[in-house]
C-alpha atoms as a PDB file:
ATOM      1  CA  UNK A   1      23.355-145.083 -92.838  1.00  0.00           C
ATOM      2  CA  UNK A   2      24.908-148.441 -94.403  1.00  0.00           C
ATOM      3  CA  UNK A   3      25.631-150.569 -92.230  1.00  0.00           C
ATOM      4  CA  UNK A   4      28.929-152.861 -92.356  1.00  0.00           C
ATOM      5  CA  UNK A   5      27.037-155.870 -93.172  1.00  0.00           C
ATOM      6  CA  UNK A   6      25.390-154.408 -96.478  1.00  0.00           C
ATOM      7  CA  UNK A   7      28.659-153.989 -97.831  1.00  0.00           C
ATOM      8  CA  UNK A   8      31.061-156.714 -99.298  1.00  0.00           C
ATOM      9  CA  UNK A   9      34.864-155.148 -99.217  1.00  0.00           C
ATOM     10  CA  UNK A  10      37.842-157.236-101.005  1.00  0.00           C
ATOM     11  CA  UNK A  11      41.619-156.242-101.017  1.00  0.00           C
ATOM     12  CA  UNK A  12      44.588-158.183-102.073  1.00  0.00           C
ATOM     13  CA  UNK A  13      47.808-159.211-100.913  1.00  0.00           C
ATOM     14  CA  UNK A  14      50.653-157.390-102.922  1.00  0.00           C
ATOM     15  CA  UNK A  15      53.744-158.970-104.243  1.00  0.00           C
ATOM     16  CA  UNK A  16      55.969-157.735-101.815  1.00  0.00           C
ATOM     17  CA  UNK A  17      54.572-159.050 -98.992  1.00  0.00           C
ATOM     18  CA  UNK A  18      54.011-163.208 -99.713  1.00  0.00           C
ATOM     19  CA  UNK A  19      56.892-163.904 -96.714  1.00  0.00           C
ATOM     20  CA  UNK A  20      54.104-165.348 -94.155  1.00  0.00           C
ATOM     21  CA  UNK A  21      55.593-162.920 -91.504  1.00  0.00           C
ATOM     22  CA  UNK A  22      54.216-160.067 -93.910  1.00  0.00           C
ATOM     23  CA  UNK A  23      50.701-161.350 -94.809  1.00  0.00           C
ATOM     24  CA  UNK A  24      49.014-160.515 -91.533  1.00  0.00           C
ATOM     25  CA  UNK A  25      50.664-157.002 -91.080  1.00  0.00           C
ATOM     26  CA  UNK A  26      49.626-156.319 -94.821  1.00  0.00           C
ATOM     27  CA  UNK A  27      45.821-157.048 -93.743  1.00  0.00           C
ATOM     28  CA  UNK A  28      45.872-155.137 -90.922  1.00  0.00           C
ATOM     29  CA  UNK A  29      47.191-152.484 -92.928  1.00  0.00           C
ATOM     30  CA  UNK A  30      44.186-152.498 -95.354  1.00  0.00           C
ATOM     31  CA  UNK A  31      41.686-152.706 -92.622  1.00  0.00           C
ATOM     32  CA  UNK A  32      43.288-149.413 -91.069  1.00  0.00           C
ATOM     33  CA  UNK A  33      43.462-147.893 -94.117  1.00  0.00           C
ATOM     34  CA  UNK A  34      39.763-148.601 -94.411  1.00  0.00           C
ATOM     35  CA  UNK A  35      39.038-148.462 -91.155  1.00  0.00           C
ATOM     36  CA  UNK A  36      37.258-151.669 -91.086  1.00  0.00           C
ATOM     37  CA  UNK A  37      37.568-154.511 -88.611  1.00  0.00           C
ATOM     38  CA  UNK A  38      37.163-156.958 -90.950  1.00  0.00           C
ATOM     39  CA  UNK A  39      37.308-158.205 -94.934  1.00  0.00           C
ATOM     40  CA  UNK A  40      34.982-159.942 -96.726  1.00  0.00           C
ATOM     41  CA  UNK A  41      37.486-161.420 -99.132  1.00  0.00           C
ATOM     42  CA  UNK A  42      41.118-161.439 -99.308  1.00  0.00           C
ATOM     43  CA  UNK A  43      42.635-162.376-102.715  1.00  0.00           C
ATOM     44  CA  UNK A  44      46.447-163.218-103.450  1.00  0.00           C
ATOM     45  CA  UNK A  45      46.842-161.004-105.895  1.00  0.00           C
ATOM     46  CA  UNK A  46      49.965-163.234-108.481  1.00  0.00           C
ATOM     47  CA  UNK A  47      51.185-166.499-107.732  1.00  0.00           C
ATOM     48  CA  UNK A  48      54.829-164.962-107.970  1.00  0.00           C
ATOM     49  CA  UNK A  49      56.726-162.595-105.631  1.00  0.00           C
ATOM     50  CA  UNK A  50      58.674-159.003-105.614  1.00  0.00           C
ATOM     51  CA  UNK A  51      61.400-158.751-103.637  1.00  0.00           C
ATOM     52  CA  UNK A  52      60.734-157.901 -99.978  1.00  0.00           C
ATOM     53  CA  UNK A  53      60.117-154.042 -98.377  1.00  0.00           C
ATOM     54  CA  UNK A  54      57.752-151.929 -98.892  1.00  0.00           C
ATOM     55  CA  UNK A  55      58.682-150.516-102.673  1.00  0.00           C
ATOM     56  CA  UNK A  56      55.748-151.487-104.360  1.00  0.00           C
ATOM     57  CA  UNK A  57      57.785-152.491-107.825  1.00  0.00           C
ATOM     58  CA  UNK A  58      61.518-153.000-107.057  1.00  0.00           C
ATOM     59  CA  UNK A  59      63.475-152.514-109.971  1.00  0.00           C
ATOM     60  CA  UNK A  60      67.133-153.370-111.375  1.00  0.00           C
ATOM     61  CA  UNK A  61      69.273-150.642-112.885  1.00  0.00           C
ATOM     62  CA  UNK A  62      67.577-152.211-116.090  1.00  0.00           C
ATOM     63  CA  UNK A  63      64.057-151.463-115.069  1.00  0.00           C
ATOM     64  CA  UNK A  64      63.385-155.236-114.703  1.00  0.00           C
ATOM     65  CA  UNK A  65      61.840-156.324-111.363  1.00  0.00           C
ATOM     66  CA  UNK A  66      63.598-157.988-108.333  1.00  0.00           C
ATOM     67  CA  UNK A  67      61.860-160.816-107.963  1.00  0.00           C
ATOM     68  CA  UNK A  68      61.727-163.239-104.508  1.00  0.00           C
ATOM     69  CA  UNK A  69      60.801-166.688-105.201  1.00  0.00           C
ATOM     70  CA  UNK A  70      59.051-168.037-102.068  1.00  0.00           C
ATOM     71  CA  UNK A  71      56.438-170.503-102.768  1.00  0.00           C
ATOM     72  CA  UNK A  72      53.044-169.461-102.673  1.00  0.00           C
ATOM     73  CA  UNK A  73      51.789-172.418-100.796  1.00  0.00           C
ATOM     74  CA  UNK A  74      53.770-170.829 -97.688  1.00  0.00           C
ATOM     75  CA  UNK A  75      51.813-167.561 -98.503  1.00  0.00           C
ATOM     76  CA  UNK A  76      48.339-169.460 -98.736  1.00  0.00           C
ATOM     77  CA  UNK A  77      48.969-171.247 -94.942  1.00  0.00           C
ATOM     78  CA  UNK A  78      49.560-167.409 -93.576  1.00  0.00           C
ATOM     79  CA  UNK A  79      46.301-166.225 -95.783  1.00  0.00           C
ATOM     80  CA  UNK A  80      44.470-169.177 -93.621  1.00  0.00           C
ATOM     81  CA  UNK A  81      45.567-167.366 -90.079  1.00  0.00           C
ATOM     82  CA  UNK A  82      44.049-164.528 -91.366  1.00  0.00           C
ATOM     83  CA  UNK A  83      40.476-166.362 -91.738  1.00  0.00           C
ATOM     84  CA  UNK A  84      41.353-168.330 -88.484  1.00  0.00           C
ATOM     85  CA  UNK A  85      41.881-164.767 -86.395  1.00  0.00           C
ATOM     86  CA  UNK A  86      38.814-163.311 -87.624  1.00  0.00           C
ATOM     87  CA  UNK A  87      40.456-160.790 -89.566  1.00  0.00           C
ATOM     88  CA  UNK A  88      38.398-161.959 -93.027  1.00  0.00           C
ATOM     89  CA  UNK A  89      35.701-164.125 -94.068  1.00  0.00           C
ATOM     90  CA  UNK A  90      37.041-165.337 -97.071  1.00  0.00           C
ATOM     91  CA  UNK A  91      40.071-165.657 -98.926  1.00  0.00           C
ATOM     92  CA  UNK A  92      40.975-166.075-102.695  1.00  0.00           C
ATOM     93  CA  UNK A  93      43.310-166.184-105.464  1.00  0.00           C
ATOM     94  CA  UNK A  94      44.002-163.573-108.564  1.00  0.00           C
ATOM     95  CA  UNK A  95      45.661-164.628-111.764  1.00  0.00           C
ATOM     96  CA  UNK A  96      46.696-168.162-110.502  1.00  0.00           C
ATOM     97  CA  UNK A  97      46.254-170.934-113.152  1.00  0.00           C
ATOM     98  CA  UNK A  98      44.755-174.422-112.833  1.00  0.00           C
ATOM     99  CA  UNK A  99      48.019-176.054-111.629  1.00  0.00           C
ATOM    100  CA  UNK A 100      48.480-173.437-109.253  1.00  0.00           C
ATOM    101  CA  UNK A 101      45.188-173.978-108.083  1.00  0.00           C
ATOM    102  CA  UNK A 102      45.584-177.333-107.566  1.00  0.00           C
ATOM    103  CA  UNK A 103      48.977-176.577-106.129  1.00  0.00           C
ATOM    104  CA  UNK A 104      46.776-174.709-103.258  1.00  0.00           C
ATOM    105  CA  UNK A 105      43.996-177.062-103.171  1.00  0.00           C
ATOM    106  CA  UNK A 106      46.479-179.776-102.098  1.00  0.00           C
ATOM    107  CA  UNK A 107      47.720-178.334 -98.902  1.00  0.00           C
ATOM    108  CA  UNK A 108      44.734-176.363 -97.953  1.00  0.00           C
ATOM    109  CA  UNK A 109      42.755-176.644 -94.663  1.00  0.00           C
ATOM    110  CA  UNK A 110      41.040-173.702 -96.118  1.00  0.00           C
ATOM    111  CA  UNK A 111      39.997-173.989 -99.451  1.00  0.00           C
ATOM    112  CA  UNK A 112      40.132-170.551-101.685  1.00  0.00           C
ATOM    113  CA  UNK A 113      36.889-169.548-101.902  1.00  0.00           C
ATOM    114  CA  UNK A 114      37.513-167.384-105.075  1.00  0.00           C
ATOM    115  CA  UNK A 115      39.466-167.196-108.705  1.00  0.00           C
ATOM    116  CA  UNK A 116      39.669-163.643-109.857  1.00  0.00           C
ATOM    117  CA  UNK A 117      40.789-163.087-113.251  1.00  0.00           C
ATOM    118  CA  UNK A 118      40.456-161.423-116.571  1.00  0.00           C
ATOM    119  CA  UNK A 119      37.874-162.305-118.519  1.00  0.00           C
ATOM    120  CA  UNK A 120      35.613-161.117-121.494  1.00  0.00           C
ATOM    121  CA  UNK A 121      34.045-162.450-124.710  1.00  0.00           C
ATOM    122  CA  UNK A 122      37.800-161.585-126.484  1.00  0.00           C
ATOM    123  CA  UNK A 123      39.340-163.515-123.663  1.00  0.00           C
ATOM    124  CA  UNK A 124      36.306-166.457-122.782  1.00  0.00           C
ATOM    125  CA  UNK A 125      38.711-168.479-120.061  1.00  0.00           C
ATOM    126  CA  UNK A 126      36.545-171.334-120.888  1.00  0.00           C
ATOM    127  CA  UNK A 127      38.686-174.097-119.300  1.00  0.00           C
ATOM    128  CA  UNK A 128      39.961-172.314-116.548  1.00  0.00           C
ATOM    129  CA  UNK A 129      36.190-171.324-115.277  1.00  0.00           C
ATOM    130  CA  UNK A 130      35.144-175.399-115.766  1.00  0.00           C
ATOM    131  CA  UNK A 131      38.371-175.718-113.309  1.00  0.00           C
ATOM    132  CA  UNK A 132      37.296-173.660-111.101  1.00  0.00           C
ATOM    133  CA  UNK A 133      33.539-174.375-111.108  1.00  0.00           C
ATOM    134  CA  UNK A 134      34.423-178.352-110.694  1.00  0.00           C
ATOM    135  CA  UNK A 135      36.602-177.270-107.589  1.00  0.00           C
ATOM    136  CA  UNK A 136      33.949-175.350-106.008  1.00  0.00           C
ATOM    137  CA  UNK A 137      35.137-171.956-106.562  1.00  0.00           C
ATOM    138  CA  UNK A 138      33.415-168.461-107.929  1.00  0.00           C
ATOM    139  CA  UNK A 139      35.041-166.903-110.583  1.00  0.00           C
ATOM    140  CA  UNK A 140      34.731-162.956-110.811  1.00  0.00           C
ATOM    141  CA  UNK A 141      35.913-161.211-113.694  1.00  0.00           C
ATOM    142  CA  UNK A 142      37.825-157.924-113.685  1.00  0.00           C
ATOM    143  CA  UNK A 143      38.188-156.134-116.992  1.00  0.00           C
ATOM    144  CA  UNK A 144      34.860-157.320-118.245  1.00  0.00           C
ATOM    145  CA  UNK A 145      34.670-155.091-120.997  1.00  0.00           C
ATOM    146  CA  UNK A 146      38.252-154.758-122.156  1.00  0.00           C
ATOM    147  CA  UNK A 147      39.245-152.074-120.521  1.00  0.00           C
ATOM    148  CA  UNK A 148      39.618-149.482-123.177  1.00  0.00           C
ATOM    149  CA  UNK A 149      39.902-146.744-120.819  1.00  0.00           C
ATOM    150  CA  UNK A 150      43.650-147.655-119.616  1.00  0.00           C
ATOM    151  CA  UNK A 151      46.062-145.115-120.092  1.00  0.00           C
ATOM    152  CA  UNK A 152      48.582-147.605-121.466  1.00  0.00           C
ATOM    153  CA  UNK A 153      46.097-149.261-124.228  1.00  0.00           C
ATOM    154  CA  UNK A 154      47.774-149.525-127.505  1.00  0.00           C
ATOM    155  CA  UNK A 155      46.734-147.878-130.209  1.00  0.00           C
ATOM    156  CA  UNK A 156      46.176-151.060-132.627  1.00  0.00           C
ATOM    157  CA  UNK A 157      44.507-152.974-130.049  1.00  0.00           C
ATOM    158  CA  UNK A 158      41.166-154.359-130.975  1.00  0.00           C
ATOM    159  CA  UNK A 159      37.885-152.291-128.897  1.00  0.00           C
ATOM    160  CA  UNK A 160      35.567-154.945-127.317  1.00  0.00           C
ATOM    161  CA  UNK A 161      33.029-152.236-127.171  1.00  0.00           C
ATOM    162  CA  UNK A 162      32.698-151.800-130.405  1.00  0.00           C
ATOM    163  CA  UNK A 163      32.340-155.349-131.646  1.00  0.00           C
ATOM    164  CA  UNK A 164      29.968-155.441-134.602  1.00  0.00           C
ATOM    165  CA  UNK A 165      28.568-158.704-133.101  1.00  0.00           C
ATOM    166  CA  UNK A 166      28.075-157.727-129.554  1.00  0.00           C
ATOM    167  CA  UNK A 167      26.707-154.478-130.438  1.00  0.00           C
ATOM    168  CA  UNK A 168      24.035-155.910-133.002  1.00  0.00           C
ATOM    169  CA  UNK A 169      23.034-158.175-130.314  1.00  0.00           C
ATOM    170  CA  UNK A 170      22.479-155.359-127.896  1.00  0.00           C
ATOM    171  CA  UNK A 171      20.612-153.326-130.624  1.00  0.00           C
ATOM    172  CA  UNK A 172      18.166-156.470-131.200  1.00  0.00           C
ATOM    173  CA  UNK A 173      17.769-156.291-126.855  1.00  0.00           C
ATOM    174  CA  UNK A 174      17.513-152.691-126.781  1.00  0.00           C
ATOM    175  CA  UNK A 175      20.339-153.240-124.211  1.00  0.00           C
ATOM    176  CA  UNK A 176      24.125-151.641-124.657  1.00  0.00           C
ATOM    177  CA  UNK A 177      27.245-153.517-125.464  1.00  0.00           C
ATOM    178  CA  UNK A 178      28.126-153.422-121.935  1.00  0.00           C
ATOM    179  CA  UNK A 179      24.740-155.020-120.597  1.00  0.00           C
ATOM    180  CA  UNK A 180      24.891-157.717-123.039  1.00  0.00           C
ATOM    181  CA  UNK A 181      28.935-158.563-122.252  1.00  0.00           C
ATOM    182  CA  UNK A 182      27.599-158.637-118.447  1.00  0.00           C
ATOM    183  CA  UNK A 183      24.700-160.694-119.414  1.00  0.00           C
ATOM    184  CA  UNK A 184      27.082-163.137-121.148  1.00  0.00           C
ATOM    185  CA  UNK A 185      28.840-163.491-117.820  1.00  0.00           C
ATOM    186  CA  UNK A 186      25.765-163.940-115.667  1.00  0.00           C
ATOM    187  CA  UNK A 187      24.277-166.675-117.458  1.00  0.00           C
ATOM    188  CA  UNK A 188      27.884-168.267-117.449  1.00  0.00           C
ATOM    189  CA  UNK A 189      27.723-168.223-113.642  1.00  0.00           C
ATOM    190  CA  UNK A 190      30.454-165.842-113.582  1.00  0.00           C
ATOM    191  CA  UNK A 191      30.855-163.035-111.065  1.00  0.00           C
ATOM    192  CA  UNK A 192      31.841-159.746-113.349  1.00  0.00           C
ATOM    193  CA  UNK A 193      33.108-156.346-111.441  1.00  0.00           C
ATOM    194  CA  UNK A 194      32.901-153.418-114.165  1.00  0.00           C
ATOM    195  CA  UNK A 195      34.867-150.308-112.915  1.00  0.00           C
ATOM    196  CA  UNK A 196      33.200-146.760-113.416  1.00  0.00           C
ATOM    197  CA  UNK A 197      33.231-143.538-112.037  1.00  0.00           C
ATOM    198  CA  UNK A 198      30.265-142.367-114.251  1.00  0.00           C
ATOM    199  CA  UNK A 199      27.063-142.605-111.995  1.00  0.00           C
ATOM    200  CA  UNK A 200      24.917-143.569-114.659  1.00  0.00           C
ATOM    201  CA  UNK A 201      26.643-146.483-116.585  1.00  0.00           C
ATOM    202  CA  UNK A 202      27.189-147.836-112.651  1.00  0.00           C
ATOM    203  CA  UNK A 203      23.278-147.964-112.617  1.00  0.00           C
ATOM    204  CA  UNK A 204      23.364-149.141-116.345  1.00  0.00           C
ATOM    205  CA  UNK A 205      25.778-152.040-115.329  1.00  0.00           C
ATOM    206  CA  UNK A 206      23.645-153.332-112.551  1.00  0.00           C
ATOM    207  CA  UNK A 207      20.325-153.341-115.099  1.00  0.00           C
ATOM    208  CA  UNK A 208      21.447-156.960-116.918  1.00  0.00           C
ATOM    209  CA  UNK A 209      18.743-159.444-115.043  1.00  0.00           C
ATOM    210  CA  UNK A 210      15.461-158.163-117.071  1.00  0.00           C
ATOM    211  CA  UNK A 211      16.505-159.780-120.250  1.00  0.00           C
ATOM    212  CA  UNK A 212      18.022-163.199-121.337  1.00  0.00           C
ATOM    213  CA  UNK A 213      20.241-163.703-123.901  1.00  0.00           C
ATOM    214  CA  UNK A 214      19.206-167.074-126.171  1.00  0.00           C
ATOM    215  CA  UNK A 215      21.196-170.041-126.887  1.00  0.00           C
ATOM    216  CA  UNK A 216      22.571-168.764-129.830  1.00  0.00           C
ATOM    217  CA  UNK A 217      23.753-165.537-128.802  1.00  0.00           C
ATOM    218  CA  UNK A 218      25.390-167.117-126.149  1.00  0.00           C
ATOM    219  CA  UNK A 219      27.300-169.357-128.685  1.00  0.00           C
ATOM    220  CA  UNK A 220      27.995-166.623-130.876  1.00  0.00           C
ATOM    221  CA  UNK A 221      29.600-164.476-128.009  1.00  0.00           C
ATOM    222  CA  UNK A 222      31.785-167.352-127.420  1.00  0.00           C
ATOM    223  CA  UNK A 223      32.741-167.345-131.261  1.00  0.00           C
ATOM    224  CA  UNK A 224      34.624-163.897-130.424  1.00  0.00           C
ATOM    225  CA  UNK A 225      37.832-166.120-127.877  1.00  0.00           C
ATOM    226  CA  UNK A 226      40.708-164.946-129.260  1.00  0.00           C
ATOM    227  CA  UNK A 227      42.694-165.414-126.078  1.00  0.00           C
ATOM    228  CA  UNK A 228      43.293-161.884-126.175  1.00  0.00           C
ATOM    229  CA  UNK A 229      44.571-160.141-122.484  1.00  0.00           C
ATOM    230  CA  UNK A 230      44.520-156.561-122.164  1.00  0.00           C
ATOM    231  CA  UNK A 231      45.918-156.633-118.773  1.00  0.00           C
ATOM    232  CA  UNK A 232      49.409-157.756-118.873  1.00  0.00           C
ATOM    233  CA  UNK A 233      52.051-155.968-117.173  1.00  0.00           C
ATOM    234  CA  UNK A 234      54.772-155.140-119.889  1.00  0.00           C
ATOM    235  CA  UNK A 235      58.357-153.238-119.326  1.00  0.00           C
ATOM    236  CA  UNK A 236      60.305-151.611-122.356  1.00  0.00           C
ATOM    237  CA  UNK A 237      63.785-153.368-123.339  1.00  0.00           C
ATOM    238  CA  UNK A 238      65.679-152.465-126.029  1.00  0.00           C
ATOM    239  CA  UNK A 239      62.838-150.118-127.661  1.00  0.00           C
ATOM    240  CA  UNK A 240      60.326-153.506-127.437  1.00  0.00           C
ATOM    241  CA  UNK A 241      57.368-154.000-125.064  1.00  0.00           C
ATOM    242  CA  UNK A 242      57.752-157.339-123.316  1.00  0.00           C
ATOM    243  CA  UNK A 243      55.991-159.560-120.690  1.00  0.00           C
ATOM    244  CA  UNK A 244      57.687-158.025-117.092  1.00  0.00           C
ATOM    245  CA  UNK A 245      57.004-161.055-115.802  1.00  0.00           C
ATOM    246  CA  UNK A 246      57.540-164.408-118.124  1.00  0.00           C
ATOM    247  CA  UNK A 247      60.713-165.091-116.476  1.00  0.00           C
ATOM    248  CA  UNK A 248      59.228-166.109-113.731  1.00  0.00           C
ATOM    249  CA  UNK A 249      58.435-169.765-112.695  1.00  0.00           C
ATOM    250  CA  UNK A 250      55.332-169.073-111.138  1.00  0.00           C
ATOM    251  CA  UNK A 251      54.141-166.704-113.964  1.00  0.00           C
ATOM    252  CA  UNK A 252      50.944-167.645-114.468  1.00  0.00           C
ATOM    253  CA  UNK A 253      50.391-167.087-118.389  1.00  0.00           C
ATOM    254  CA  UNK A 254      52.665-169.061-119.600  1.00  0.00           C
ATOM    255  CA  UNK A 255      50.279-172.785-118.927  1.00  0.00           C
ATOM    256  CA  UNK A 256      47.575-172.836-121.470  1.00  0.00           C
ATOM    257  CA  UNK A 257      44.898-171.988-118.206  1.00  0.00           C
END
């Protein structure tokens, strides 16, 4: 048996529910769905809202979102109560920039503990992480590999997997490209959070702390920023894929980090 302890559970706060009224019920909605009695970690998943209710993506005749525009400072004090009650250890921030960050950190009595974003070799974050690492928080990475099993991918997108320079790296460890992108990330001091279903390649993810990669590999990992983001929601208008989101002030992508 596992006990609670052994395990470290995060969930996030969905756009629909940043009104402070809504923040505690949407916990407690997690933890029943879970059936826990508490959360490790509890992130805010964007800095900017959906409308209100409980329709997960609330959409104009259009197809664009209905957006609410409450300020996620308000949403941060309620995320506090949450920590205060007992109802999570810890709680974080997804996708926020560095002026959002500091937009928290200035009315916090609870500092977020966390910065969860994307982040691989094609997408380094270099200036955000030295942000977040000089404020005291721990950066995880989602998407650490690029992600190249979404069902949305497009077709000319590049394959970080298959990256002539990661891979001859990983032939010269006798490691996989997915060990050695990890590895990058370790020795960075950032927190990555591959997603599998495949039993073995969860086991192969976990195997990166028997080898080091040297100076220059590290550097020439870095050489491969191209400030490229696989995850970014996108809606069709007339017959082009844009950004669902840039209207928004509190998008977060549109601030260099």
């Amino acid at each position: 048996m596992i006990r609670r302890e052994e395990l470290f559970v995060t969930s996030k706060l969905w756009n629909t529910k940043h009104h402070p009224e809504d923040v505690e019920v949407s916990c407690c909605k997690s933890l029943d769905d879970l059936k826990l009695t508490y959360l490790d970690l509890y992130l805010i998943h964007w800095p900017h809202a959906f409308e209100r209710g409980d329709i997960p993506f609330p959409k104009n005749p259009d197809g664009t979102i209905r957006y609410d525009f409450i300020d996620y400072k308000e949403t941060w004090k309620a995320m506090e109560t949450l920590v205060k009650k007992g109802l999570v250890k810890a709680i974080g921030l997804s996708n926020f920039n560095s002026q959002q960050i500091d937009d928290i950190i200035s009315i916090a009595t609870i500092k977020p503990a966390v910065l969860q974003i994307e982040c691989h070799p094609y997408l380094a974050q270099n200036e955000l992480i030295g942000h977040c690492q000089k404020h005291g928080l721990v950066v995880t990475a989602y998407s650490p590999l690029g992600s190249s099993d979404r069902l949305w991918k497009a077709p000319d997108e590049p394959v970080l997997l298959a990256d002539t320079n990661i891979k001859a790296i990983a032939e010269k460890h006798g490691k996989s490209p997915a060990q050695v992108m990890l590895r990058w990330q370790v020795q960075r001091g950032v927190v990555a959070i591959p997603k599998s279903v495949n039993p073995a390649r969860i086991a192969q993810n976990l195997q990166v702390f028997d080898f080091t990669l040297t100076e220059d590999e590290m550097k020439r990992i870095g050489t491969l920023n191209r400030n490229w983001r696989y995850i970014v929601p996108k809606i069709k208008i007339d017959n082009e894929f844009v950004h669902r989101d840039a209207q928004h002030p509190y998008y977060p992508f549109n601030d260099p980090y």
